[in-house]
Protein backbone atom coordinates (compact mmCIF):
# COMPACT_ATOMS: atom_id res chain seq x y z
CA UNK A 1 60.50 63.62 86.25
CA UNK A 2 57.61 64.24 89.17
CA UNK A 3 55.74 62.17 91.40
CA UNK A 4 52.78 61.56 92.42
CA UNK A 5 52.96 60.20 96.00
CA UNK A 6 49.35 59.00 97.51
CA UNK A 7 48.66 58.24 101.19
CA UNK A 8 48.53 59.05 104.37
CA UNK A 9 49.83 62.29 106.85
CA UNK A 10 49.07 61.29 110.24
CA UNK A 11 49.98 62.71 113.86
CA UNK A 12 52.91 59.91 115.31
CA UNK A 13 52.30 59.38 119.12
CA UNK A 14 55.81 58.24 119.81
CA UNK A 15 56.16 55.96 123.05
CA UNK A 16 59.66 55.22 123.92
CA UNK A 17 59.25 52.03 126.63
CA UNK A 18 61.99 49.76 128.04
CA UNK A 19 60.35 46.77 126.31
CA UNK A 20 56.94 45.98 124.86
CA UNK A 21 54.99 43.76 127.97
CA UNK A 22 53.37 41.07 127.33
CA UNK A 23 49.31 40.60 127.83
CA UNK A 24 48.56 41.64 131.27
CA UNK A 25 51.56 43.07 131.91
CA UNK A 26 52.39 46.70 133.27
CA UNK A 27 54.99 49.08 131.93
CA UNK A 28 56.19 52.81 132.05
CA UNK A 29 56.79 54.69 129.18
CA UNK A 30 60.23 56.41 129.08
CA UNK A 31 58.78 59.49 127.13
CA UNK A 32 56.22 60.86 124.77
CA UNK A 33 56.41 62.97 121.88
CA UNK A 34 54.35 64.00 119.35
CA UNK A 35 55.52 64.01 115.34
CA UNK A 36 54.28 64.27 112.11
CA UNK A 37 54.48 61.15 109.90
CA UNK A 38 52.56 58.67 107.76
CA UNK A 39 53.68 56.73 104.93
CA UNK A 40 53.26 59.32 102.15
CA UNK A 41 54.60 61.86 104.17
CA UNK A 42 57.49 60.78 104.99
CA UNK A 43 58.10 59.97 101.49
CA UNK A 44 57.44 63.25 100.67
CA UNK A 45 59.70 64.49 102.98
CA UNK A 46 62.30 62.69 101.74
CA UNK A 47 61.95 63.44 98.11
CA UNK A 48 61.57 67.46 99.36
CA UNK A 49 65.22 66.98 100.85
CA UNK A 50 66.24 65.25 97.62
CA UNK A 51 64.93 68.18 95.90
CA UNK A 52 62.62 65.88 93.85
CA UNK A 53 59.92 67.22 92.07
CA UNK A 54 56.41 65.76 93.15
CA UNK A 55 52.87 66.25 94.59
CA UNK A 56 51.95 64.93 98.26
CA UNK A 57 48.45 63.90 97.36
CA UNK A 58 47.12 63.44 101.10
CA UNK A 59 43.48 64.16 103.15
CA UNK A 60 43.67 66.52 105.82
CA UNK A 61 40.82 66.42 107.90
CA UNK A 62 39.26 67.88 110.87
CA UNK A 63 39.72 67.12 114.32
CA UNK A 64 42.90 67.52 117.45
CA UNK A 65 45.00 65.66 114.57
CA UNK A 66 43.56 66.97 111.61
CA UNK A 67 44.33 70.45 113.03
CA UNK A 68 48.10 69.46 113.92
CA UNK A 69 48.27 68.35 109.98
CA UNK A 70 47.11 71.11 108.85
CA UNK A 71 49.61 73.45 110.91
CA UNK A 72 52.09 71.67 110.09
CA UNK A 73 51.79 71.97 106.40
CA UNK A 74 51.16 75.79 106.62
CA UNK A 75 54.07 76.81 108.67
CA UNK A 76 56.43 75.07 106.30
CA UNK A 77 54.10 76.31 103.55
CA UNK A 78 53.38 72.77 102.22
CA UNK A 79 50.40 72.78 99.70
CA UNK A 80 47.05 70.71 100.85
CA UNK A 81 45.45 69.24 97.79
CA UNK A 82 42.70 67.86 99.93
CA UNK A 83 40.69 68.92 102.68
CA UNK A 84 38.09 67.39 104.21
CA UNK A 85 35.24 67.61 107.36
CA UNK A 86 36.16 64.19 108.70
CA UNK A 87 38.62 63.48 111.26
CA UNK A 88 42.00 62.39 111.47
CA UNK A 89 43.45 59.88 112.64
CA UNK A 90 46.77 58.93 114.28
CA UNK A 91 49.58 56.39 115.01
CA UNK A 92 50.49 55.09 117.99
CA UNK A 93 54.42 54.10 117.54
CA UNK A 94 55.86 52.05 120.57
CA UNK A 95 59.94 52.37 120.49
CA UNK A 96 61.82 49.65 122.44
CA UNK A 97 65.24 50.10 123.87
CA UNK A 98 66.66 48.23 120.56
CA UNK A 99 64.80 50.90 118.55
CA UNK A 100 62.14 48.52 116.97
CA UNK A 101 58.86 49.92 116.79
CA UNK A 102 55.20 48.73 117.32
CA UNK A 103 52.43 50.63 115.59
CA UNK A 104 49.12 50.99 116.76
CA UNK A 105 46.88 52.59 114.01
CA UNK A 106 43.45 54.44 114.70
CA UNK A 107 42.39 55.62 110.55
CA UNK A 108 41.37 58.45 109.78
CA UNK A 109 40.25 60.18 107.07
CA UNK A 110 43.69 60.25 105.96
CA UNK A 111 42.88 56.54 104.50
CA UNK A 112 39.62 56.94 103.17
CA UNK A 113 40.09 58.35 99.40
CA UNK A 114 36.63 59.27 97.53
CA UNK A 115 36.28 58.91 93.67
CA UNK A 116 35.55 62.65 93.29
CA UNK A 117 39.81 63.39 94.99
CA UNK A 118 41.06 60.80 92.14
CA UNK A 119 39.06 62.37 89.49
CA UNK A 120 40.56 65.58 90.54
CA UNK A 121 44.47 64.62 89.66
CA UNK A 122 45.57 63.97 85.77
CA UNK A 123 47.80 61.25 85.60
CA UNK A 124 49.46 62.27 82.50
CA UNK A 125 51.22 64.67 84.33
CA UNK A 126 53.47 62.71 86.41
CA UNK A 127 55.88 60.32 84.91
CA UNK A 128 55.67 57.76 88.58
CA UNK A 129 53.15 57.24 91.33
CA UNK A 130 53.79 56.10 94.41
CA UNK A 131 50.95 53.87 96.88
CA UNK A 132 51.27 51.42 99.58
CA UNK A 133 49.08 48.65 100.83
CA UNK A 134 47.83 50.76 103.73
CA UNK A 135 45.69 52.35 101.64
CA UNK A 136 44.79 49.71 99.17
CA UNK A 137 43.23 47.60 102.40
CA UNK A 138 40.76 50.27 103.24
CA UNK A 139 37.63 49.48 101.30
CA UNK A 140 38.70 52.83 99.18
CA UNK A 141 41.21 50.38 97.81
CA UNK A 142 39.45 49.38 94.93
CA UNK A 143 39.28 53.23 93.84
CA UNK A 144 43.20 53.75 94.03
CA UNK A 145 43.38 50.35 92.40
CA UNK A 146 40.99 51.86 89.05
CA UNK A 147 42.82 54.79 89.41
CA UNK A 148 46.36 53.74 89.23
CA UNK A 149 45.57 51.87 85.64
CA UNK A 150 46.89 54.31 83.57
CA UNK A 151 49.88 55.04 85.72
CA UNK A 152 53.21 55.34 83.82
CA UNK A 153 55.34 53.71 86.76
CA UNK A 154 54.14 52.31 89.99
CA UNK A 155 56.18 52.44 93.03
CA UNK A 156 54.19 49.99 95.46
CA UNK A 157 55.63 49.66 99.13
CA UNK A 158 53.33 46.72 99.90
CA UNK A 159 53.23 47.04 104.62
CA UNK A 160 53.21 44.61 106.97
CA UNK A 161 49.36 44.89 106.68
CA UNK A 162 49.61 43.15 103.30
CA UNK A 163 47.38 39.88 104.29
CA UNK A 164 44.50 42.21 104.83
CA UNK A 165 44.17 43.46 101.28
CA UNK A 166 41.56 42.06 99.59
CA UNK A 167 43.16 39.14 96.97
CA UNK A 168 41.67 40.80 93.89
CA UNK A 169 43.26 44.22 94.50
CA UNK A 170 46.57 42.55 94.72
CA UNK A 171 45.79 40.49 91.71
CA UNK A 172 44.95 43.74 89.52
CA UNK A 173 48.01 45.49 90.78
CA UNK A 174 50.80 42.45 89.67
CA UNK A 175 49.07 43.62 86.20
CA UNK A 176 50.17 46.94 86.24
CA UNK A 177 53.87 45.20 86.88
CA UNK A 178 54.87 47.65 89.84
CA UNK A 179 58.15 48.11 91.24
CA UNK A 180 57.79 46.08 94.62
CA UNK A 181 59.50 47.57 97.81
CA UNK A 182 59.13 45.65 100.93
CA UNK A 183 61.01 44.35 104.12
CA UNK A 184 61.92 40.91 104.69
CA UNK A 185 59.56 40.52 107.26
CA UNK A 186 56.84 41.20 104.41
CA UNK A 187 58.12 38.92 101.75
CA UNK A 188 57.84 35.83 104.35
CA UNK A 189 54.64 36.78 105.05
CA UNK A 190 53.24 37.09 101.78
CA UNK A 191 55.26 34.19 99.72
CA UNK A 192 55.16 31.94 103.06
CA UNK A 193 58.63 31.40 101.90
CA UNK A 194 61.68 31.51 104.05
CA UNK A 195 64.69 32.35 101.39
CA UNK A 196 64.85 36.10 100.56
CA UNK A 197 65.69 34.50 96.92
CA UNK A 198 62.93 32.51 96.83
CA UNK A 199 60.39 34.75 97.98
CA UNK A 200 61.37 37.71 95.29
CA UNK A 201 61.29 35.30 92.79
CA UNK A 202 57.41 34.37 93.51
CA UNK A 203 56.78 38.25 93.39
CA UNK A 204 58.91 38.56 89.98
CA UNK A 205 57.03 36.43 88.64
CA UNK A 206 53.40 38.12 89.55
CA UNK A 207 55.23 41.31 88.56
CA UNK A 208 57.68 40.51 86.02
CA UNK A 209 58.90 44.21 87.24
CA UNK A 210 62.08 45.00 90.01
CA UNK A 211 61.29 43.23 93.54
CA UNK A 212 63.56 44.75 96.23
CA UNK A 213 63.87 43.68 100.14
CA UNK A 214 64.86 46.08 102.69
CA UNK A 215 67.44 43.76 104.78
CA UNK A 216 68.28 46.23 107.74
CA UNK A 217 71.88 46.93 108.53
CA UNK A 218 72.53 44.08 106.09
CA UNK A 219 71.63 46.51 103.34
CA UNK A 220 69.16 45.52 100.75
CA UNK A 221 68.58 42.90 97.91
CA UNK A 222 67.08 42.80 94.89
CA UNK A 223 65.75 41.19 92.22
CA UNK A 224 65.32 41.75 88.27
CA UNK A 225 65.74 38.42 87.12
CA UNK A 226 69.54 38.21 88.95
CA UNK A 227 70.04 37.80 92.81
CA UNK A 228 71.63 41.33 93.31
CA UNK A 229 72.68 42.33 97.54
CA UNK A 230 73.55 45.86 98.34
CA UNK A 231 75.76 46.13 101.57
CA UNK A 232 74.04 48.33 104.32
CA UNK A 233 75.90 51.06 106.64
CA UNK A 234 75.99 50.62 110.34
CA UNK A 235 74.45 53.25 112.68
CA UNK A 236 73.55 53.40 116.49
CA UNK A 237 69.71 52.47 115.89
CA UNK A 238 67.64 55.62 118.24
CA UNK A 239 64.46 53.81 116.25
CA UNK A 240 63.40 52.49 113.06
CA UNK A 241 60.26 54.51 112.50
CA UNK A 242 60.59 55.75 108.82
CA UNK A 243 63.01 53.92 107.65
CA UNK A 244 61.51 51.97 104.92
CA UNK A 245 59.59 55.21 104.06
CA UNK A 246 63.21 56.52 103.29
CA UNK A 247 64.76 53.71 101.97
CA UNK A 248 62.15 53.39 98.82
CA UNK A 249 61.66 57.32 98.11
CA UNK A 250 65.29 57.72 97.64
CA UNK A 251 65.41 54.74 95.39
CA UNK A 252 62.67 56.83 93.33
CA UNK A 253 64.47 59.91 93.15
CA UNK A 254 67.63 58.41 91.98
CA UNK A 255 66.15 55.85 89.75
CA UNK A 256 63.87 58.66 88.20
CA UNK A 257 66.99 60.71 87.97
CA UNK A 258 68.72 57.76 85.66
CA UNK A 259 71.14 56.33 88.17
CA UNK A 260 71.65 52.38 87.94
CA UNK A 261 69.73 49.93 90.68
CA UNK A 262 73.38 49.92 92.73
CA UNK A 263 73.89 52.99 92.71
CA UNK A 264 70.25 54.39 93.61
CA UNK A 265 69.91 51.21 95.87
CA UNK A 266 73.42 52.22 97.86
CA UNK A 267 72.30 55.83 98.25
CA UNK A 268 69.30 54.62 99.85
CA UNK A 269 70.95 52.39 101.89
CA UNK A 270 72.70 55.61 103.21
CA UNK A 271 70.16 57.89 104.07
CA UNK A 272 67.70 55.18 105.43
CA UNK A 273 70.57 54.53 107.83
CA UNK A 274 70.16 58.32 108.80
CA UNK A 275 66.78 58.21 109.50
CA UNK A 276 67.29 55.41 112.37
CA UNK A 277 70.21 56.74 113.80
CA UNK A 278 67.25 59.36 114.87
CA UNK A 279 64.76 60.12 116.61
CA UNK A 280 61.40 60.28 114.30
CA UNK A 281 60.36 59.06 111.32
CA UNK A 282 62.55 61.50 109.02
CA UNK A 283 65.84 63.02 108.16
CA UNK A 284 66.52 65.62 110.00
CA UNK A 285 67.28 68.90 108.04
């Protein structure tokens, strides 16, 4: 079974502070690091350690970022199925001493697909494809939206940017009945409903495909017509950059791989729980 994951690979600007400030505050940052990251990336890097097969379908550009993408793929000899003049962008991630994170994104070219990259890829060779809102709110959106039609399995990990895609995207992507991934966070945002039940049950019914909710340390729930809860594992939280990135590529490669929703769903409960008990937004090989 092989995968076609598509976003972004972007250069993390990790900023570990005591606590965000408020507007017109001051505060000192801790410390500063630089990472790679992104969405699709970490996916990929997660379905590499799972020894899954797939294809990281992601722009590198040009650029101080761009170049640190590109490095980074060809010292850990990563292939680069696009490659482009524009720049990169980056995330800023703000860490607090709880672990949560901030982001700060400045897009790049990383988020800007053209119709000539799509038209590149055959679609009958993977059996899944992976996308998350990020990319569908750029105004490349509608392309990945056309282009994910004749996808045999969509894995959609909708972001806390969800509001800002435009309503007829969403609207032809509950047609191609995608596996939904999102936090809680999202779902209450989206549904404007305040019962994890209640809320997956809205999206089920756009869907009519698996709706699951990251829940933290409390684990996971999900829905596929039944109210199903998968219990979590504790870890000391270092941050939480990643961790939803994790969380839904493991439940690819062991749903791909035949397991049952518990079982996938309790494996990725595990190594998601990895991923925040350090520091980045990946497991650590």
């Amino acid at each position: 079974m092989k995968v076609l994951v598509i976003g972004s690979t972007v250069v993390d600007v990790i900023l570990k502070v005591k606590q965000m400030p408020c507007i017109g505050e001051d505060e000192n940052i801790i410390s500063q690091d630089l990472s790679i990251g992104g969405c699709a990336f970490n996916v990929s890097h997660t379905l590499r350690y799972l020894h899954a097969d797939h294809d990281l379908f992601s722009p590198i550009g040009a650029g101080v970022y761009g170049s640190y993408v590109k490095d980074y793929f060809q010292q850990h000899h990563l292939n680069i199925l696009i490659e482009t003049q524009e720049e990169n962008g980056c995330c800023y991630c703000i860490v607090d001493s709880q672990g949560e994170r901030t982001f700060l994104a400045l897009h790049g070219c990383e988020y800007k697909y053209k119709k000539e990259w799509l038209d590149s890829i055959d679609l009958d060779l993977y059996d899944a494809v992976y996308v998350c809102g990020l990319e569908l709110e750029e105004q490349s959106g509608q392309l990945i939206c056309e282009f994910l039609k004749n996808a045999k399995k969509i894995f959609f990990a909708l972001s806390s940017r969800l509001c800002h895609i435009k309503p007829e995207i969403m609207a032809t992507m509950w047609q191609y009945h995608p596996i939904v991934h999102l936090s809680l966070n999202e779902l209450f945002m989206y549904t404007q409903c305040h019962q994890v039940e209640q809320g997956a049950r809205m999206l089920y019914q756009k869907t009519k495909n698996l709706v699951i909710v990251t829940l933290g340390e409390q684990g996971c729930y999900y829905f596929d017509g039944m109210d199903h809860y998968i219990a979590g594992f504790k870890s000391q939280v270092v941050d939480t950059i990643g961790a939803g990135d994790c969380h839904i590529a493991s439940f690819m490669a062991y749903h791909l791989a035949g397991l049952s929703n518990d079982e996938a769903l309790m494996k990725a409960n595990y190594l998601s729980s990895l991923v925040v008990s350090q520091k980045g937004s990946r497991i650590n090989q």
